[in-house]
Protein backbone atom coordinates (compact mmCIF):
# COMPACT_ATOMS: atom_id res chain seq x y z
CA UNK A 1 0.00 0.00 0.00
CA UNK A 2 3.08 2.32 0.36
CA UNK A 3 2.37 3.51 -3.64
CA UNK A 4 -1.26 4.38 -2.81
CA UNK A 5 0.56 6.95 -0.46
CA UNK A 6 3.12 7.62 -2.92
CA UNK A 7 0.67 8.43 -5.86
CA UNK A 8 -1.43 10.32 -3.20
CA UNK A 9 1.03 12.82 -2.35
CA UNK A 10 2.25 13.40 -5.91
CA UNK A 11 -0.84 13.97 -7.00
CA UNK A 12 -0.98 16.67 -4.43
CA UNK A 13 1.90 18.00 -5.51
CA UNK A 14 0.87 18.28 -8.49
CA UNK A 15 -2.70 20.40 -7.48
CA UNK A 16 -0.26 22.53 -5.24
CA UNK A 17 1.91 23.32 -7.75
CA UNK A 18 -0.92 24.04 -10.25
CA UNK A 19 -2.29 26.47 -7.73
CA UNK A 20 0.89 28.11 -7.50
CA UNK A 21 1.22 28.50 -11.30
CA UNK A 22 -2.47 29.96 -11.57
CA UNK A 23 -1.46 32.53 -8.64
CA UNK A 24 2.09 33.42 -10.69
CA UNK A 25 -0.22 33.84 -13.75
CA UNK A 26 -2.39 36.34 -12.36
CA UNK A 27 0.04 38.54 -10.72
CA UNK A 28 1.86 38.35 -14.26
CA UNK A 29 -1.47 39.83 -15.85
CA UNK A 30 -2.31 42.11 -13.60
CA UNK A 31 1.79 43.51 -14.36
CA UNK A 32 0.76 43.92 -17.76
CA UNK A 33 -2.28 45.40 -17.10
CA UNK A 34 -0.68 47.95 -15.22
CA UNK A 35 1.90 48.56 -17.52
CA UNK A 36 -0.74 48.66 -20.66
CA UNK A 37 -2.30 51.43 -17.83
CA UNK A 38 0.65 53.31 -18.02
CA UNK A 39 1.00 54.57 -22.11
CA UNK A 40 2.55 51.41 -23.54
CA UNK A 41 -0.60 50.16 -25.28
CA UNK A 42 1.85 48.42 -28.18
CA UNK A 43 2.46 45.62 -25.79
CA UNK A 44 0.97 42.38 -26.94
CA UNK A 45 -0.93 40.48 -24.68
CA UNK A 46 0.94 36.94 -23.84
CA UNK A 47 -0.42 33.64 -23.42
CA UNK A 48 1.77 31.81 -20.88
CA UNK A 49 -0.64 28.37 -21.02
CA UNK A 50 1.93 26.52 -23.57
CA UNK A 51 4.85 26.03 -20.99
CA UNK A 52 4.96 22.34 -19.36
């Protein structure tokens, strides 16, 4: 039964990392958004979902 707790605790890992990644991802946006706030309207908007 030792991999049941194995698997278990990756697995939340893996959600804790996740939630980590969303939070990173938000504060990254709302940087943008700030700086789009501030004149430099020529920045594109990025997409940061393709990495992993």
């Amino acid at each position: 039964m030792p991999e049941d707790i194995i698997e278990e605790d990756l697995l939340r890992s893996i959600d804790e990392v996740d939630a980590q990644i969303k939070i990173f991802r938000q504060r990254v946006q709302a940087v943008l958004d700030a700086a789009q706030g501030d004149g430099s309207k020529s920045s594109p908007k990025l997409d940061a979902g393709g990495a992993g």
